[in-house]
C-alpha atoms as a PDB file:
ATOM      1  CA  UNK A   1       0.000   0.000   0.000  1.00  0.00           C
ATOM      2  CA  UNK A   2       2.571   2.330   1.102  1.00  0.00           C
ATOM      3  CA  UNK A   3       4.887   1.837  -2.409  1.00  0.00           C
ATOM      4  CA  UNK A   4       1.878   2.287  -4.392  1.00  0.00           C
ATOM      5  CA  UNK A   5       1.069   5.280  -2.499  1.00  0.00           C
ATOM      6  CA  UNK A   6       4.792   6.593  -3.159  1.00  0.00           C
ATOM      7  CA  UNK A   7       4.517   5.348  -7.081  1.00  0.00           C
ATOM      8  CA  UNK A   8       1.633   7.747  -7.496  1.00  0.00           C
ATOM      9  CA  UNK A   9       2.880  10.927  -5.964  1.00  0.00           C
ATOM     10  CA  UNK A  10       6.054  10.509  -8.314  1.00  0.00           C
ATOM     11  CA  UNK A  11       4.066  10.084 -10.832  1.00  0.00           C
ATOM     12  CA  UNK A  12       2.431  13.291 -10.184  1.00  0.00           C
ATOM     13  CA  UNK A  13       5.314  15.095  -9.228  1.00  0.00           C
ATOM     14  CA  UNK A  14       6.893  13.890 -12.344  1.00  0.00           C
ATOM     15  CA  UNK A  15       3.531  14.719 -14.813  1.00  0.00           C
ATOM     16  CA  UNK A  16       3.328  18.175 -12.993  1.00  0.00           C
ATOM     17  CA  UNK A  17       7.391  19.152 -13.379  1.00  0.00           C
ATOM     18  CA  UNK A  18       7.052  18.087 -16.707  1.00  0.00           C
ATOM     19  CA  UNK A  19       3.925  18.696 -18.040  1.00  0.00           C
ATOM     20  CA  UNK A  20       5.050  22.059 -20.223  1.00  0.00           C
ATOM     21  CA  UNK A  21       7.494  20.066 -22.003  1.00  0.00           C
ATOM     22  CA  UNK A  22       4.635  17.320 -22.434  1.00  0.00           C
ATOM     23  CA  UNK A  23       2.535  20.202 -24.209  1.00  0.00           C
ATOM     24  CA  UNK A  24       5.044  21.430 -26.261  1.00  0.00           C
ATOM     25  CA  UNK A  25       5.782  18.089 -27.546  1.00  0.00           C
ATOM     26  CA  UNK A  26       2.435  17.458 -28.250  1.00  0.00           C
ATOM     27  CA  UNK A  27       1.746  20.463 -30.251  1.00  0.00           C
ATOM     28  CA  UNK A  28       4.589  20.229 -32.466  1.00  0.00           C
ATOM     29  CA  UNK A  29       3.115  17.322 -33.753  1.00  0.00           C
ATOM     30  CA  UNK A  30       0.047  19.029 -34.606  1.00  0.00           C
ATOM     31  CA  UNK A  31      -1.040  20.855 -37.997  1.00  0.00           C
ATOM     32  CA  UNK A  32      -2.286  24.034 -37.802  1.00  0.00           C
ATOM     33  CA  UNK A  33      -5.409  22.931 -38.869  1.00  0.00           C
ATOM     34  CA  UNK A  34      -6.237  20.316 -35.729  1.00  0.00           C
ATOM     35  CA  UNK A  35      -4.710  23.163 -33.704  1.00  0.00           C
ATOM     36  CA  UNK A  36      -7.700  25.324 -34.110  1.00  0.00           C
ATOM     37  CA  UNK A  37     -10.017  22.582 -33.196  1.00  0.00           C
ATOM     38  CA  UNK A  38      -8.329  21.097 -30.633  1.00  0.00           C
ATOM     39  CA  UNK A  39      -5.945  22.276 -27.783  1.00  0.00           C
ATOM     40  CA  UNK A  40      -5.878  18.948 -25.612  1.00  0.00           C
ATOM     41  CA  UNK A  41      -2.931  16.608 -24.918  1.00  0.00           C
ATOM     42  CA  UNK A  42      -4.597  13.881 -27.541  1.00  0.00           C
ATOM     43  CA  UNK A  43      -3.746  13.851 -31.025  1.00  0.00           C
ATOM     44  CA  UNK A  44      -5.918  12.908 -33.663  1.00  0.00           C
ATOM     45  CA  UNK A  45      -3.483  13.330 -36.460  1.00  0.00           C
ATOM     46  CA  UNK A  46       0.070  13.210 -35.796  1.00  0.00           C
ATOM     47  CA  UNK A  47       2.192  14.948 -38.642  1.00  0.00           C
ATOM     48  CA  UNK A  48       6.093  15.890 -38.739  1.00  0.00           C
ATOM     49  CA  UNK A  49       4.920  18.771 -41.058  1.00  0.00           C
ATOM     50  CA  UNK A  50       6.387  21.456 -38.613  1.00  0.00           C
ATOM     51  CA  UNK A  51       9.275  19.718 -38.122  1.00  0.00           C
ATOM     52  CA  UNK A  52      10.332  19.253 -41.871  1.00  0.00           C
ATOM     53  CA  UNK A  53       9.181  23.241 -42.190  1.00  0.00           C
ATOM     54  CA  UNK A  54      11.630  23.973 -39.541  1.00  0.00           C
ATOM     55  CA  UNK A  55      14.473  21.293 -41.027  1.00  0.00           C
ATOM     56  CA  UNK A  56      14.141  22.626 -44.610  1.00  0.00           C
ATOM     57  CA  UNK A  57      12.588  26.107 -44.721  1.00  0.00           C
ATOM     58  CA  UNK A  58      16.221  28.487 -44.589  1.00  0.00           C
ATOM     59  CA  UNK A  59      15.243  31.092 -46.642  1.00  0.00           C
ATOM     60  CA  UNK A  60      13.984  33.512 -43.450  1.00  0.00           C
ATOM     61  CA  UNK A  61      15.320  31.750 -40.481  1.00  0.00           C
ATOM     62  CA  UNK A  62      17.756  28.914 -40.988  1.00  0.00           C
ATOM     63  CA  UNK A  63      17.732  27.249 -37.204  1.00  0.00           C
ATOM     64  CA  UNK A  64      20.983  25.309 -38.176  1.00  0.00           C
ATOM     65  CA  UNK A  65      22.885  28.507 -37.584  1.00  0.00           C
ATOM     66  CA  UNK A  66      21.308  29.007 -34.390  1.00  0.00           C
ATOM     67  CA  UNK A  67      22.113  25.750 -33.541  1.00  0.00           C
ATOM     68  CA  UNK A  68      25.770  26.518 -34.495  1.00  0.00           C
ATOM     69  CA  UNK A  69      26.068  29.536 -32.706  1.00  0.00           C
ATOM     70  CA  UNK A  70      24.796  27.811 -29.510  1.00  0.00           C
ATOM     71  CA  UNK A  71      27.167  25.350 -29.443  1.00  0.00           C
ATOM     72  CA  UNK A  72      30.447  27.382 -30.401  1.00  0.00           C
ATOM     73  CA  UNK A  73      29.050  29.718 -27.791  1.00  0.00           C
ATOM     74  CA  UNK A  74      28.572  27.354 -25.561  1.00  0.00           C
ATOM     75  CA  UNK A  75      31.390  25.454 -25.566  1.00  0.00           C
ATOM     76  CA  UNK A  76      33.557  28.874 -25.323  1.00  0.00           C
ATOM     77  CA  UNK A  77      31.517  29.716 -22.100  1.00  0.00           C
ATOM     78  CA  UNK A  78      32.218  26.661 -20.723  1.00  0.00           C
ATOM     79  CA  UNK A  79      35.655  25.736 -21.877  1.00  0.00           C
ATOM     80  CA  UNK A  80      36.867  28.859 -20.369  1.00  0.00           C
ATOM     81  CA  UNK A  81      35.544  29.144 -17.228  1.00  0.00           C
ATOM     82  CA  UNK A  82      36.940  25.794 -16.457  1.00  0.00           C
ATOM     83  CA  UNK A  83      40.353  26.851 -17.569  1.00  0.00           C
ATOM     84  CA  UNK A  84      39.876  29.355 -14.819  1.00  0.00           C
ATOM     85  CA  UNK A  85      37.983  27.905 -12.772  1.00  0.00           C
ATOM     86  CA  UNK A  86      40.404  25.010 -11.796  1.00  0.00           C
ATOM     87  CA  UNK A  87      43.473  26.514 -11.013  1.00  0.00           C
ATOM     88  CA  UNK A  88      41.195  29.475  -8.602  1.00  0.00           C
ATOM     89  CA  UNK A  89      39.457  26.512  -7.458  1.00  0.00           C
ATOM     90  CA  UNK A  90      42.932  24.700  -6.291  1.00  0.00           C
ATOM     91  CA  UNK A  91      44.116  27.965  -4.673  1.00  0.00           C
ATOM     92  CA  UNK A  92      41.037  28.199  -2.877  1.00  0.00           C
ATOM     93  CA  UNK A  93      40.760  25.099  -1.676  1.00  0.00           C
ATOM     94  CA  UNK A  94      44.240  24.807   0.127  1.00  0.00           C
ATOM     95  CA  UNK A  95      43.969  28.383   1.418  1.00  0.00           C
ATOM     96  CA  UNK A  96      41.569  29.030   4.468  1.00  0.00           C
ATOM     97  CA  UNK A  97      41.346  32.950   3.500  1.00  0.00           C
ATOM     98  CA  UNK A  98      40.370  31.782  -0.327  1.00  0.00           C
ATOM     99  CA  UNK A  99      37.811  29.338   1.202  1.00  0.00           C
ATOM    100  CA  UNK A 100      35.954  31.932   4.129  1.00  0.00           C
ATOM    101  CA  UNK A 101      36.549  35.491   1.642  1.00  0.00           C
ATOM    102  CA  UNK A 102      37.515  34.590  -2.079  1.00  0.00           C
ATOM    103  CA  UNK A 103      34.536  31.934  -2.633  1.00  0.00           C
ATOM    104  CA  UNK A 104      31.849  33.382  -1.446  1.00  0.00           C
ATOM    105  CA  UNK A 105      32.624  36.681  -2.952  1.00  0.00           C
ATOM    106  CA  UNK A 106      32.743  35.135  -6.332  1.00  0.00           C
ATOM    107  CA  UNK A 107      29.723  32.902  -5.642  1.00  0.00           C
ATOM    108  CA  UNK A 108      28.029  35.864  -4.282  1.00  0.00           C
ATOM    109  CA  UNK A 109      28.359  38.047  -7.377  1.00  0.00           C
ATOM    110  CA  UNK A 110      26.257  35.232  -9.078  1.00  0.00           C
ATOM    111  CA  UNK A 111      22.844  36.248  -7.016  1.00  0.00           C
ATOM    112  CA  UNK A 112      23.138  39.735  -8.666  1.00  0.00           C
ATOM    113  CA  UNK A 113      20.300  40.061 -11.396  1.00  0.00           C
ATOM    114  CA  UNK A 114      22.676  39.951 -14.548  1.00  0.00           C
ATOM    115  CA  UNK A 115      20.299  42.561 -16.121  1.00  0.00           C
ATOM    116  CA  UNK A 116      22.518  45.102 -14.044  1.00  0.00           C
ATOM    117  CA  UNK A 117      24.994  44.299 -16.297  1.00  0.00           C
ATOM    118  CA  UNK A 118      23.364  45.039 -19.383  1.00  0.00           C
ATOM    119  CA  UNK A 119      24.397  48.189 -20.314  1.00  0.00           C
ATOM    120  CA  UNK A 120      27.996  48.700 -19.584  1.00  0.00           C
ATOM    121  CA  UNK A 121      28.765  45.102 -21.570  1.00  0.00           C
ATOM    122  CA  UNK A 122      27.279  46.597 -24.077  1.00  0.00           C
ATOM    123  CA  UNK A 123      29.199  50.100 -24.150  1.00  0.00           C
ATOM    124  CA  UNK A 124      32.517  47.789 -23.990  1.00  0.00           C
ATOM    125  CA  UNK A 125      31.627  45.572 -26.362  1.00  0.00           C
ATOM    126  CA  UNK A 126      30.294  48.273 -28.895  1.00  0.00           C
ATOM    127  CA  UNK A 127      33.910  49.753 -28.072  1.00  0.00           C
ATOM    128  CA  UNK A 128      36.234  46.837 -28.565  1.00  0.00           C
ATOM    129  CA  UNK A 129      33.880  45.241 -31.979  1.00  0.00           C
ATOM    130  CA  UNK A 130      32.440  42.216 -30.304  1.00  0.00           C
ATOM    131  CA  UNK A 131      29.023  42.820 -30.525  1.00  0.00           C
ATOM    132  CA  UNK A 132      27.283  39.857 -32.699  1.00  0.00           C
ATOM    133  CA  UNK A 133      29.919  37.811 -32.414  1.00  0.00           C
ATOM    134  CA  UNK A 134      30.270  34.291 -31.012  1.00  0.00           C
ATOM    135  CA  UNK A 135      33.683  34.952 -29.512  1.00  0.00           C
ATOM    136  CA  UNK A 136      31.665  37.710 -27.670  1.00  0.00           C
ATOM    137  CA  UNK A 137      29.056  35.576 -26.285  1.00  0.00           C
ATOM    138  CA  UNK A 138      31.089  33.169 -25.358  1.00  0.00           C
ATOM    139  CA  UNK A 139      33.005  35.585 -23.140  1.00  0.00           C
ATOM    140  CA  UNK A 140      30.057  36.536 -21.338  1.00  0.00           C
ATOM    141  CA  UNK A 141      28.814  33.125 -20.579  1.00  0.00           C
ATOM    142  CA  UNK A 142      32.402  32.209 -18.968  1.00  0.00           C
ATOM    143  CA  UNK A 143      31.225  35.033 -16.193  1.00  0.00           C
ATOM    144  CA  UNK A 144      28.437  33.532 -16.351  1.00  0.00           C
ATOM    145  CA  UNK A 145      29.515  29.873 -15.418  1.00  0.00           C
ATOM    146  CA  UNK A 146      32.439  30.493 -13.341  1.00  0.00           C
ATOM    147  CA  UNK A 147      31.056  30.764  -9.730  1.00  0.00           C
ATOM    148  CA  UNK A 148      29.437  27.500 -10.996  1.00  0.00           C
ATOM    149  CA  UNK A 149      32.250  25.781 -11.859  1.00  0.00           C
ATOM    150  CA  UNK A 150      34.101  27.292  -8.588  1.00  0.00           C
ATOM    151  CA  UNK A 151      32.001  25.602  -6.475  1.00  0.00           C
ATOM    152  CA  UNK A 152      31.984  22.272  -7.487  1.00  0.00           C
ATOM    153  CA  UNK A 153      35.706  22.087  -8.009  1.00  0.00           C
ATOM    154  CA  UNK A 154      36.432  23.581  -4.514  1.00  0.00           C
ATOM    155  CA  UNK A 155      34.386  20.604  -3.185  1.00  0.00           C
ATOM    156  CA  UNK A 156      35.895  18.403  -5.507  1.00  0.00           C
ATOM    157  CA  UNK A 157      39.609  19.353  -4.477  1.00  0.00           C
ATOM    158  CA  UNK A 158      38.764  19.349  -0.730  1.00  0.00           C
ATOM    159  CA  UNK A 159      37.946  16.055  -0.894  1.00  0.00           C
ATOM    160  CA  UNK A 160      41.623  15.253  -1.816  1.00  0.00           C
ATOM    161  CA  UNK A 161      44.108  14.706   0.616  1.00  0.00           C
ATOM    162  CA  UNK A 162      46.390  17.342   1.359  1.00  0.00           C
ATOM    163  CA  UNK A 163      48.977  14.846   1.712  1.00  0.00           C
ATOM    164  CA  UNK A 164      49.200  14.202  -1.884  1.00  0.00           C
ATOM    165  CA  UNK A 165      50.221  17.866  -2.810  1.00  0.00           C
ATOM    166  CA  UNK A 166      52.993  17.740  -0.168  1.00  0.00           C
ATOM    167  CA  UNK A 167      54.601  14.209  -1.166  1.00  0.00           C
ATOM    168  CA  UNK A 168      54.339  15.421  -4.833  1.00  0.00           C
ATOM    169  CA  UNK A 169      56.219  18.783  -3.771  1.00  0.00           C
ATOM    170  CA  UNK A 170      59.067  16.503  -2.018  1.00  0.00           C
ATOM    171  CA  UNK A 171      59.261  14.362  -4.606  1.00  0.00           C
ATOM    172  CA  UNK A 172      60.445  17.487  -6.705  1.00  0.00           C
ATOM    173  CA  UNK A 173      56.652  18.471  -8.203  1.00  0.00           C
ATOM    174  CA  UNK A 174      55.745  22.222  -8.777  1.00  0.00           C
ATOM    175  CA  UNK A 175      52.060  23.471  -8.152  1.00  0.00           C
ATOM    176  CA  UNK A 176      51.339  23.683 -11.523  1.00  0.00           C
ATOM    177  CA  UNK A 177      52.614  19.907 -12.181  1.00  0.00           C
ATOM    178  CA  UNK A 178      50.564  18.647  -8.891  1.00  0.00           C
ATOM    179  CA  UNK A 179      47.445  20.555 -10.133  1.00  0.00           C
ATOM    180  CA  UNK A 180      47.645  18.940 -14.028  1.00  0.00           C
ATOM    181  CA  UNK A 181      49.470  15.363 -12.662  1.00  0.00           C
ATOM    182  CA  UNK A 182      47.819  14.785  -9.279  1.00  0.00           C
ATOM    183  CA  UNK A 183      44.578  16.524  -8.784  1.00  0.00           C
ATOM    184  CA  UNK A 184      42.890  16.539 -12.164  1.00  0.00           C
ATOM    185  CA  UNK A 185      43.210  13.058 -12.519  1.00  0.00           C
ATOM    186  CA  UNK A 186      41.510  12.697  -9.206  1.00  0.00           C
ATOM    187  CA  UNK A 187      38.691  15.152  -9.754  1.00  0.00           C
ATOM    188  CA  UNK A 188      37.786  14.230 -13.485  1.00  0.00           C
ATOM    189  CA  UNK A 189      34.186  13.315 -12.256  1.00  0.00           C
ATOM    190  CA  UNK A 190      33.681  16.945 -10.908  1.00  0.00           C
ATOM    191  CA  UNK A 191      35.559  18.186 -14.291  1.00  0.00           C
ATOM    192  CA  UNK A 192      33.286  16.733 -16.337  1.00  0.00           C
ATOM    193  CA  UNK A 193      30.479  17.629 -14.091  1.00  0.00           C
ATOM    194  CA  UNK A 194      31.653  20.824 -14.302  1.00  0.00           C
ATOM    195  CA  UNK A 195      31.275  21.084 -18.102  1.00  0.00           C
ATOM    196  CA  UNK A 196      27.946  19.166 -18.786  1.00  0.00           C
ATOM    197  CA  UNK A 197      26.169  21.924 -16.244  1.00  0.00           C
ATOM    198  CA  UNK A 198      28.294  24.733 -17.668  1.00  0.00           C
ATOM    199  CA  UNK A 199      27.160  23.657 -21.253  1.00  0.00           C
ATOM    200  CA  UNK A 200      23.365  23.536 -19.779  1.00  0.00           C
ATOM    201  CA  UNK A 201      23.491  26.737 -18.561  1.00  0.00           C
ATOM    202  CA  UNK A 202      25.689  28.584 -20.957  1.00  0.00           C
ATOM    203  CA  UNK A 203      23.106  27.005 -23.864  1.00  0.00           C
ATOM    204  CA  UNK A 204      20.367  28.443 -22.276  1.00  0.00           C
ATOM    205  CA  UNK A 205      21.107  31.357 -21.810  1.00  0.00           C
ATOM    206  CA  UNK A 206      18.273  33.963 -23.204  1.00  0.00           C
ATOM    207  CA  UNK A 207      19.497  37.570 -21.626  1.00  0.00           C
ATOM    208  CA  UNK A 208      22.913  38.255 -23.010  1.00  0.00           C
ATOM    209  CA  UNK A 209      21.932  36.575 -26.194  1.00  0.00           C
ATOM    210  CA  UNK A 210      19.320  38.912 -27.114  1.00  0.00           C
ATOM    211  CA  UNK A 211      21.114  41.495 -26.018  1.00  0.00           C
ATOM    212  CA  UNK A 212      24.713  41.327 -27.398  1.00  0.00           C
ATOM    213  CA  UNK A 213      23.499  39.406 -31.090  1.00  0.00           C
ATOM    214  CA  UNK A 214      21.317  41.026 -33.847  1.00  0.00           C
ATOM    215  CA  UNK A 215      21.918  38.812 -36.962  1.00  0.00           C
ATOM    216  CA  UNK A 216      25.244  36.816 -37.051  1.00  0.00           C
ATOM    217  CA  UNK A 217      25.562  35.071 -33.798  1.00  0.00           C
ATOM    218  CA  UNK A 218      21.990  34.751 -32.784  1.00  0.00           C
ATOM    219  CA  UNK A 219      21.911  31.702 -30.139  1.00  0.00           C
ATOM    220  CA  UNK A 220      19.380  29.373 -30.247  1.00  0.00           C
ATOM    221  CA  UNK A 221      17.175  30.555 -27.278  1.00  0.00           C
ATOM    222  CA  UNK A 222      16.813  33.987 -28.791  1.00  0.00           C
ATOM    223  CA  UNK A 223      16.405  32.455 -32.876  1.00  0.00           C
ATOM    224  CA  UNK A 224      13.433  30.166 -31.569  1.00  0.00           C
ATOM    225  CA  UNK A 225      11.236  33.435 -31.326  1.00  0.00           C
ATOM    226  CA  UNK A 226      11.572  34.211 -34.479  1.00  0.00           C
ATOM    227  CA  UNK A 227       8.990  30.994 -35.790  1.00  0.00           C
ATOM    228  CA  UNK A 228       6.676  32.105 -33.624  1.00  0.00           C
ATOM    229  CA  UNK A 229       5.173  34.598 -36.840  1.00  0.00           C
ATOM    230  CA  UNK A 230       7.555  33.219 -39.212  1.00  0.00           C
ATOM    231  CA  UNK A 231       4.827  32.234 -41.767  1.00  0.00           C
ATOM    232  CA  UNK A 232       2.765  35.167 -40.889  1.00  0.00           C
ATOM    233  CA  UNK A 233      -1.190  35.123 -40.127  1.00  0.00           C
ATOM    234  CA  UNK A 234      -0.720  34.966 -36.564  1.00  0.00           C
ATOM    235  CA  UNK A 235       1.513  33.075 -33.944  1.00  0.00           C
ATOM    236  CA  UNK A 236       2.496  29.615 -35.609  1.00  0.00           C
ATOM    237  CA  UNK A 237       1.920  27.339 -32.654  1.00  0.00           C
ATOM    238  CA  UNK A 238       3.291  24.246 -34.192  1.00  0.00           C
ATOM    239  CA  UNK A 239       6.267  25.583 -35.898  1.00  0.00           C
ATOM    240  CA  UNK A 240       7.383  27.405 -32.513  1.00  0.00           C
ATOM    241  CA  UNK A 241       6.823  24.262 -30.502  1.00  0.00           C
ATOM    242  CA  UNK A 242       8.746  22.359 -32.968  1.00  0.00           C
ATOM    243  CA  UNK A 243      11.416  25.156 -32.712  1.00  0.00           C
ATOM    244  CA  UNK A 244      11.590  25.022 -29.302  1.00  0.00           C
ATOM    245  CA  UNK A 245      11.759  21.160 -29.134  1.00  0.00           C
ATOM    246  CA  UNK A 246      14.652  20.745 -31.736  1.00  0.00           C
ATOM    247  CA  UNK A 247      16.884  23.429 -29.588  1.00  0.00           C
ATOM    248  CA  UNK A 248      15.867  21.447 -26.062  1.00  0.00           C
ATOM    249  CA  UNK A 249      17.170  18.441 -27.889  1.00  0.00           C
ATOM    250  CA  UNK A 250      21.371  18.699 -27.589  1.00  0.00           C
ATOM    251  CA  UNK A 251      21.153  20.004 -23.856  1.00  0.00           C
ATOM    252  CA  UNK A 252      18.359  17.280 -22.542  1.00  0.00           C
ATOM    253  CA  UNK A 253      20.537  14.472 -24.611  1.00  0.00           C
ATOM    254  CA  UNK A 254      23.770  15.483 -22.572  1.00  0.00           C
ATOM    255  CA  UNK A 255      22.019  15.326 -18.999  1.00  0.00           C
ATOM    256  CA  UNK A 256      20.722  11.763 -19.794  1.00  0.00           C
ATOM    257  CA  UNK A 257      23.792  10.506 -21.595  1.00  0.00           C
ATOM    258  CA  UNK A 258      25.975  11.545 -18.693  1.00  0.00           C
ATOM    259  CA  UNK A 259      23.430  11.328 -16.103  1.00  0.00           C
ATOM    260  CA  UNK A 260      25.757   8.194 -13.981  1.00  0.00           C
ATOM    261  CA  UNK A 261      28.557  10.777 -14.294  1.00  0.00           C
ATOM    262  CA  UNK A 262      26.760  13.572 -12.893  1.00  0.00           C
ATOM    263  CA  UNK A 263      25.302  11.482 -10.431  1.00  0.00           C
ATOM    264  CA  UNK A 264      28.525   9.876  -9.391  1.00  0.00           C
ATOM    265  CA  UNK A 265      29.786  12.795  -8.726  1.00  0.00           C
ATOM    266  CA  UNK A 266      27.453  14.505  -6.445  1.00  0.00           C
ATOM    267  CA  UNK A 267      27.592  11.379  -4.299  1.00  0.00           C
ATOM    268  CA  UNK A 268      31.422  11.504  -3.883  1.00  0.00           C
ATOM    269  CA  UNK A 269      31.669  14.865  -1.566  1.00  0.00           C
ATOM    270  CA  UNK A 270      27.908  13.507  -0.039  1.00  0.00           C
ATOM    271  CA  UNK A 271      29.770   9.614   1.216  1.00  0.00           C
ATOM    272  CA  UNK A 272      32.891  11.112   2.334  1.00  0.00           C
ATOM    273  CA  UNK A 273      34.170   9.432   5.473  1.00  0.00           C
END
């Protein structure tokens, strides 16, 4: 009684969480035609006619760019911000003043609404040509992801033994060979970790994309509004959905194809001792 009892509230929980992805999905497989006549969850004629509008319709809005500029983006924001992430993070985490003032300074200036931002990145990036650019972007999604990535490799490294770092250093081993030979072979979990959520967040990212990108390096999150009217007549419910759906695909695919990873690591710090 009791497991069937905690089988149906997941269910629910899991129905309710998800339930405007559900309705997206289902409408993208809708014509415009059964949209008009019916709004439910059922479908009465499935069709991939928004999808192959999407797929092979370029002449106005060509989504593959999108898609391309989302990922180059992307992987700048998040290639980066490791890069300095993990040497910061190593600092921090063998330093008690780094740990109690540096972190949660850093971490801190993550709560501020990035919207604060918005107008001085745009004077500087008017002023040194990176406006509409992916290089640009990218930049801005490193800040972006960097407390991020602080945090999980400070865990990450203060899980590792002190006592590694010093036997390396007598054996002859500078910081920077401890940090690339000892400790990032340790932490690769967190590292990867590190880069699937960085990716996540860096992909969706809707704020600096609309504002720093007019035409050439339009990110995915901003270029699925444009379907919304792209055929005219009204807001294209199916095409959007579709839209919407396609650019969902390469960050939902990551999560579940490194899902034990992520997992795996989050349970490291959480069974210490």
């Amino acid at each position: 009684m009791l497991n069937g009892l905690r089988w149906i509230v997941y269910a629910i929980a899991v129905l309710a969480m998800n339930f405007p992805v559900i309705v997206t999905l289902v409408t993208s497989f809708k014509s415009a035609r059964e949209l008009s006549t019916n709004a439910g969850l059922w479908i009465n004629q499935p069709t991939l006619e928004n999808y192959f509008r999407v797929l092979s319709d370029t002449s106005r809005f060509n989504i593959y760019i999108y898609l391309a500029n989302s990922a180059a983006a992307a992987l700048i924001g998040t290639g980066l911000a490791i890069l300095l992430a993990f040497p910061a993070a190593y600092a921090i985490a063998r330093s008690e003043a780094g740990r109690r003032i540096l972190l949660p300074v850093v971490v801190n200036l993550r709560a501020v609404p990035l919207i604060i931002f918005a107008i001085p990145l745009y004077m500087m990036y008017q002023w040194l040509g990176l406006l509409d650019t992916q290089l640009g972007l990218g930049l801005i999604l490193t800040i972006v992801n960097v407390p991020l990535a602080l945090v999980i490799l400070v865990n990450a490294i203060s899980d590792v033994p002190a006592e590694l770092d010093e036997a390396a250093k007598v054996d002859g081993a500078s910081s920077l060979q401890v940090m690339l030979m000892i400790i990032r072979p340790v932490i690769r979990p967190a590292l990867v970790t590190t880069f699937i959520f960085g990716f996540i967040t860096a992909w969706n990212e809707f704020l600096f994309g609309l504002m720093l990108t007019t035409s050439r390096a339009v990110p995915m999150t901003v270029g699925s509004s444009f379907f919304f009217a792209a055929s005219g007549g009204g807001v294209q419910w199916g095409t959007a959905s579709a839209v919407m759906i396609l650019g969902a695909l390469p960050p939902a695919l990551l999560g579940l194809l490194m899902y034990r990873q992520i997992s795996g690591s989050m349970m490291a710090g959480a069974v210490k001792g």
